[in-house]
Protein backbone atom coordinates (compact mmCIF):
# COMPACT_ATOMS: atom_id res chain seq x y z
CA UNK A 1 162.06 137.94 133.30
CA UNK A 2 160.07 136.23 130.22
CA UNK A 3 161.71 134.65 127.34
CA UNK A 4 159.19 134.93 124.94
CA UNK A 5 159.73 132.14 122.18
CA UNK A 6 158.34 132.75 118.51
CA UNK A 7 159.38 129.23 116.19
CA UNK A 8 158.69 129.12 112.77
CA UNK A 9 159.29 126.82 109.71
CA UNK A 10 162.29 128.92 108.65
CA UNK A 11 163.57 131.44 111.85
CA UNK A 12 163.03 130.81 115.67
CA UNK A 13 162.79 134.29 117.91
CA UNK A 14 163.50 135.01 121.28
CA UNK A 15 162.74 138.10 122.69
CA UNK A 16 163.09 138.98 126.98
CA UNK A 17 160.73 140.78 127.95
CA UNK A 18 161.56 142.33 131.90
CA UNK A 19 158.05 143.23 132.87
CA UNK A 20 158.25 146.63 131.65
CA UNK A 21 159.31 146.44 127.70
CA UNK A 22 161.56 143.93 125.53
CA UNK A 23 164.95 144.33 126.59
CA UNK A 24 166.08 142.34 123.15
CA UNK A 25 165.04 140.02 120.53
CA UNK A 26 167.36 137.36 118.96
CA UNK A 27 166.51 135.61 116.02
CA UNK A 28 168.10 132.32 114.90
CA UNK A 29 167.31 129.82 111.98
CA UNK A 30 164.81 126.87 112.72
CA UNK A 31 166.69 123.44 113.47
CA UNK A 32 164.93 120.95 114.94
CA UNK A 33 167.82 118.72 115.84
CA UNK A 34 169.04 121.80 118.24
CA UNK A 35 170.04 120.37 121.87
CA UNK A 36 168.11 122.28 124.77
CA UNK A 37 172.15 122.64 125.26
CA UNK A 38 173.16 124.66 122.43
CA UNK A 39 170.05 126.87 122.79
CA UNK A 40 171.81 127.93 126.19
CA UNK A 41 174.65 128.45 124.98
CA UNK A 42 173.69 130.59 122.52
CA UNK A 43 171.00 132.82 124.07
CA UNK A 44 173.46 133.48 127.27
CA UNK A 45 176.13 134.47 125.02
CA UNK A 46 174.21 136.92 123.17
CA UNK A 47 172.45 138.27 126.13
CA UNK A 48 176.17 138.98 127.51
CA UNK A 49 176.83 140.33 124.45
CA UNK A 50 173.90 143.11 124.90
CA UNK A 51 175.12 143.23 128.78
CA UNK A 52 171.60 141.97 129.72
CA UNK A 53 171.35 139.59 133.07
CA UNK A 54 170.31 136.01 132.50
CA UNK A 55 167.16 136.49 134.97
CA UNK A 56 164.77 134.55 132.91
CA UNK A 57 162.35 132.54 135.11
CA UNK A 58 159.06 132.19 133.06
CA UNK A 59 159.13 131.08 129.14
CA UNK A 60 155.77 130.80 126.71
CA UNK A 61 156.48 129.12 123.66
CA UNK A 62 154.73 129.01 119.68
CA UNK A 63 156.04 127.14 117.09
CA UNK A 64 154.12 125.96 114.27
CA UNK A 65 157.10 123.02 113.93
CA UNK A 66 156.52 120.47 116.79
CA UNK A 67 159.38 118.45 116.56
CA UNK A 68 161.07 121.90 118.49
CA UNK A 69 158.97 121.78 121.72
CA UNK A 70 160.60 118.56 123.32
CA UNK A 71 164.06 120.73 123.43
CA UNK A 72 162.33 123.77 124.61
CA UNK A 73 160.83 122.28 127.05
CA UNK A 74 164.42 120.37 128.32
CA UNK A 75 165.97 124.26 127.97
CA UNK A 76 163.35 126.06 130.00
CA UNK A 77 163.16 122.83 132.69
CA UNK A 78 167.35 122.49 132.65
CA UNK A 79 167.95 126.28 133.09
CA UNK A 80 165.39 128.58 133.88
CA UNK A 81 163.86 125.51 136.46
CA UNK A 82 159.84 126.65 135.23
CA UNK A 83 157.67 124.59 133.05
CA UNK A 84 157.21 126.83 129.53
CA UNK A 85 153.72 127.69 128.73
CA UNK A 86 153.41 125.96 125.26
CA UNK A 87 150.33 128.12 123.10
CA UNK A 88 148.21 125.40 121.03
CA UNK A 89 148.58 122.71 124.35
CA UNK A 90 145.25 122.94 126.54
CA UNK A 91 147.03 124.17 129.67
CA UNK A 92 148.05 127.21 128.22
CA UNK A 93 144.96 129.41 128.64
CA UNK A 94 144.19 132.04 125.57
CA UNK A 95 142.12 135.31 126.18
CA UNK A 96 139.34 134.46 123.92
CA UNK A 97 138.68 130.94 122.02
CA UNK A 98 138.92 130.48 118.79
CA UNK A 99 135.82 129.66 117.04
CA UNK A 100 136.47 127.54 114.17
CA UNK A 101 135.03 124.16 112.60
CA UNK A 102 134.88 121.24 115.03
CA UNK A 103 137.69 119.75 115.40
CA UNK A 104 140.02 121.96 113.47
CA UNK A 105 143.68 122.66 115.23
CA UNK A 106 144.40 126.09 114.17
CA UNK A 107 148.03 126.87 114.24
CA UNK A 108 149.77 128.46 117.37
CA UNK A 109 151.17 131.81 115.59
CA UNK A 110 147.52 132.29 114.29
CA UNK A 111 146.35 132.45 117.58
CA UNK A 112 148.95 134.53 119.22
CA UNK A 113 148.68 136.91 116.52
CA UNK A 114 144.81 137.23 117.08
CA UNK A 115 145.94 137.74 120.86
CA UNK A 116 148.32 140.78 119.95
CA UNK A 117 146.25 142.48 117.34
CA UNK A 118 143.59 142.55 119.62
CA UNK A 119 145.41 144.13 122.51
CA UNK A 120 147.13 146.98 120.18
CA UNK A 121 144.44 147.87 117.64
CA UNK A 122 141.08 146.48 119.16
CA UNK A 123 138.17 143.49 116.89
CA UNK A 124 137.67 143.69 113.74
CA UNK A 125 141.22 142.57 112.13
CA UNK A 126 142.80 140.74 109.46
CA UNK A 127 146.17 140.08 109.61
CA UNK A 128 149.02 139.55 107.28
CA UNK A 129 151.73 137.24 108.23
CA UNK A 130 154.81 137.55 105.65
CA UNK A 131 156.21 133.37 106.82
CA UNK A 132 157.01 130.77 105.13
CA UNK A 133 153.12 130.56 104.38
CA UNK A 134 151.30 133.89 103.91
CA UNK A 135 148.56 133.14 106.27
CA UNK A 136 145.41 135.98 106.71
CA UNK A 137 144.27 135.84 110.08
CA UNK A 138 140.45 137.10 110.74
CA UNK A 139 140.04 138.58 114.16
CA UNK A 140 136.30 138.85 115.65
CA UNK A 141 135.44 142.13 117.41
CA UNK A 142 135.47 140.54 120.63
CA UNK A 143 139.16 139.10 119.42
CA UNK A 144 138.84 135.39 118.59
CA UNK A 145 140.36 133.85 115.66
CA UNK A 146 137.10 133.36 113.32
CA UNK A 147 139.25 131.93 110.55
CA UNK A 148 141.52 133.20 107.40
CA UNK A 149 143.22 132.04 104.66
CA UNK A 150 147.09 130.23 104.00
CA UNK A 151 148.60 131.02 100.73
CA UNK A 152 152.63 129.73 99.79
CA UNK A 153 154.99 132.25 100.88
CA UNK A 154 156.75 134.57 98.85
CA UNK A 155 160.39 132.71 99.39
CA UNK A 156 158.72 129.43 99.05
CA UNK A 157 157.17 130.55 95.82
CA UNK A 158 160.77 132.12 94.57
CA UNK A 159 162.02 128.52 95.31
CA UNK A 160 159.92 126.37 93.91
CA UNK A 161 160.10 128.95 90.50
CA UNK A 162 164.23 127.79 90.71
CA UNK A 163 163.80 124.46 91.32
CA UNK A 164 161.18 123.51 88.79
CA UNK A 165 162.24 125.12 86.18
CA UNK A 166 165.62 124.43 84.90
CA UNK A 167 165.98 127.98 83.31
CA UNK A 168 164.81 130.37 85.84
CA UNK A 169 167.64 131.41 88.75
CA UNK A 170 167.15 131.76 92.13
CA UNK A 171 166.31 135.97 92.86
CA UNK A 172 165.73 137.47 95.65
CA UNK A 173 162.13 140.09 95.97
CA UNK A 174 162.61 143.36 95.48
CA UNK A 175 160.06 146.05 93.92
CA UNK A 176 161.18 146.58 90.21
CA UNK A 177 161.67 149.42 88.46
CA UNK A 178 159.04 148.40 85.41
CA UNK A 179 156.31 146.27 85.91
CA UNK A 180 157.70 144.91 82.28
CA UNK A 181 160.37 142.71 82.55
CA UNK A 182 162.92 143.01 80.36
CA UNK A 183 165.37 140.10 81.33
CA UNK A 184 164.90 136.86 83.64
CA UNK A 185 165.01 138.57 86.83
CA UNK A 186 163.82 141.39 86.15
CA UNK A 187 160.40 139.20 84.60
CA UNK A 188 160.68 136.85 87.96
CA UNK A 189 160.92 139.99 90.39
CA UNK A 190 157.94 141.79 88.83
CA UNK A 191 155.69 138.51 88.81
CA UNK A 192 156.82 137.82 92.11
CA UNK A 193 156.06 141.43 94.00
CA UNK A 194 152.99 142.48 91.82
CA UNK A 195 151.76 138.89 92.30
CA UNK A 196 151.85 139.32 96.29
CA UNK A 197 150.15 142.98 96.10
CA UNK A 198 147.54 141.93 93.89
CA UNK A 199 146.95 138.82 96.48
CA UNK A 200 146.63 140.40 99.80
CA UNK A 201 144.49 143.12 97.89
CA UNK A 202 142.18 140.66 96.55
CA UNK A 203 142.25 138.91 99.43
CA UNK A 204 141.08 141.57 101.84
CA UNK A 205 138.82 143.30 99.53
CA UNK A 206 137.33 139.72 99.74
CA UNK A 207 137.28 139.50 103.79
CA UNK A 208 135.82 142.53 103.82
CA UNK A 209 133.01 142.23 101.58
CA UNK A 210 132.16 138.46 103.22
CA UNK A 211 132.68 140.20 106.59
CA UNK A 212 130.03 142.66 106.39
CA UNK A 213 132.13 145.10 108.71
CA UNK A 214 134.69 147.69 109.02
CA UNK A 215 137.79 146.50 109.11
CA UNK A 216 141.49 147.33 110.26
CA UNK A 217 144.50 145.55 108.02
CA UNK A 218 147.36 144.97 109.97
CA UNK A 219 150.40 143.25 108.17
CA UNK A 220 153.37 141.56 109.95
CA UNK A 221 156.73 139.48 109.33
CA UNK A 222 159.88 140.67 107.56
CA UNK A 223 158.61 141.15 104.15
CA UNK A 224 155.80 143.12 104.83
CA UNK A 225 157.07 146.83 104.11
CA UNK A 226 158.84 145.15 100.96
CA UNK A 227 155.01 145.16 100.22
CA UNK A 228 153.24 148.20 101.13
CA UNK A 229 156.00 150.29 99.18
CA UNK A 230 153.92 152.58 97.15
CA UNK A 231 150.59 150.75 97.38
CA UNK A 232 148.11 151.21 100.79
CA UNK A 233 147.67 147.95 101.42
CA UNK A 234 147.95 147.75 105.14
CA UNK A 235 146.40 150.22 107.72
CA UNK A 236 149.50 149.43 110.25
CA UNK A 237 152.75 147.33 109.97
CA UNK A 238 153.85 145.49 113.40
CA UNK A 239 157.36 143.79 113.57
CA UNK A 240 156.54 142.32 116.82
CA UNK A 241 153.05 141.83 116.83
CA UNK A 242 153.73 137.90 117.30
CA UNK A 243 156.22 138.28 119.97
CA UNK A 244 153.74 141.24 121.71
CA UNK A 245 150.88 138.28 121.66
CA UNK A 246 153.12 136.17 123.67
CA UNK A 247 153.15 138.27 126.27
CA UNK A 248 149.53 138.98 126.57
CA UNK A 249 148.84 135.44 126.78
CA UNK A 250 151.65 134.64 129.28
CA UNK A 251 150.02 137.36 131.02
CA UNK A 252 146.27 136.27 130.82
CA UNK A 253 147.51 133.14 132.22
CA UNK A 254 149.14 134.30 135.28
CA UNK A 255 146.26 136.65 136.00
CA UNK A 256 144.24 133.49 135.95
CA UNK A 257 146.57 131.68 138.33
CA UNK A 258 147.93 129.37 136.11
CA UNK A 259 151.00 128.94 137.23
C-alpha cells in the first residue's frame, strides 16, 4: 500500500491509498521537531483505530516545509524499509515539467496539484489552494505548471489583523449576514470573506483574460466552500485534489521504472 504524504506550513496529511481507492486520510498539525518515531506511533494507532492493516510499502512525499523531510525519510526507511519518493528532489520524476523562469524552484504542492488537476479535469486550469498562502496555480493544456500567483492566506491575514492592531480580536471566517458591519467582528468577518471573493474573482478574471483561453477554475483546501457560498467562483471544488496528485506521480514513476 501507498502512504501518500501531503506537509504543509500549518497541517501534515496522510492518506493510504491500497491500489484501488484511499482507504483513509489522517491529518495532523505541522511540527518539524516530530521524531520519524512518533510519526509511527501515531499513524499505526490510528490506522488500528479504522481496523486498516499496516501494509504500507511505498511512500511519496510534498511538503513545502523542508526541515520535515529528514524525519520522513528516517520513518519510511525505519518502518516501511522503501526509500520515499520526495516531489521537488530530481529523482522523483513528474508527468510533465514545469515551465517556469530559469532557475526558479516552484514549490512541491504547486506541482502536485498541476499533476492532479490534470488527471481529473484535463489543461487549461487554474487552481485555488485555500493554505497558509492562497497560491493560484496555472495549468497548461498539455498539464505543466506555467506559473500563478501567492497571495497571504486567509488565517494568516486574520492573524496578523489581531496581532497588529491592539484593538481588533482574533475571529474566526465565516460569511456574514450584512456586508455592513455593525460591531468589530462583524466589520473584521465581512472585510475578511468579501475581501477573499473579490480576490480570487479578480484574480481569475485576470488569468483568463492574459491567458487567451478557456478556462476551468478548480478550488481546493479547507476553506474553499467557506468561499463559493453564494457566489460562482469555482467551476469544481476538490478536497483531495493534492493527495489525488500524489498518486499520479507515484504512479508515473513506477510506470517509468523508477523504483
Amino acid at each position: 500500500m501507498l502512504l501518500a504524504i501531503d506537509c504543509g506550513n500549518t497541517n501534515t496529511v496522510f492518506s493510504i491509498w491500497d491500489g484501488e481507492r484511499f482507504l483513509c486520510t489522517l491529518r495532523t498539525s505541522t511540527e518539524h521537531q516530530r521524531t520519524a518515531d512518533q510519526y509511527y506511533v501515531w499513524i499505526s494507532t490510528l490506522l488500528e483505530h479504522h481496523e486498516i492493516p499496516l501494509d504500507i510499502n511505498a511512500v511519496i512525499i510534498s511538503t513545502t516545509v523542508p526541515r520535515v523531510v529528514f524525519n520522513l525519510r528516517v520513518l519510511a526507511d525505519r518502518y516501511f524499509n522503501c526509500r520515499p519518493y520526495v516531489v521537488g528532489k530530481a529523482e522523483c520524476l513528474l508527468p510533465t515539467q514545469p515551465r517556469v523562469d530559469e532557475g526558479t524552484v516552484v514549490g512541491p504542492d504547486r506541482l502536485v496539484n498541476a499533476a492532479g488537476g490534470f488527471d481529473r479535469y484535463g489543461g487549461d486550469l487554474i487552481i485555488v489552494d485555500f493554505g497558509t498562502a492562497t497560491t493560484f496555480d496555472v495549468v497548461a493544456e498539455d498539464g505543466a505548471y506555467v506559473g500563478g500567483i501567492i497571495a497571504p492566506g486567509v488565517n494568516l491575514s486574520l492573524q496578523a489583523l489581531h496581532e497588529m492592531a491592539a484593538a481588533l480580536p482574533h475571529v474566526d471566517v465565516t460569511k456574514p449576514q450584512k456586508v455592513i458591519g455593525t460591531n468589530t467582528v462583524a466589520c473584521m468577518q465581512s472585510g475578511v470573506f468579501w475581501g477573499y471573493v473579490g480576490l480570487v474573482r479578480e484574480i481569475t478574471q485576470r488569468i483568463k483574460a492574459e491567458y487567451e483561453r478557456p478556462m476551468k477554475v478548480i478550488s481546493t483546501g479547507g476553506l474553499a466552500p467557506l468561499f463559493g457560498q453564494g457566489d460562482t467562483l469555482y467551476d469544481e471544488f476538490d478536497e483531495f485534489l493534492t493527495i489525488h496528485g500524489l498518486r499520479i506521480i507515484y504512479d508515473y514513476n513506477r510506470e517509468q521504472g523508477n523504483a
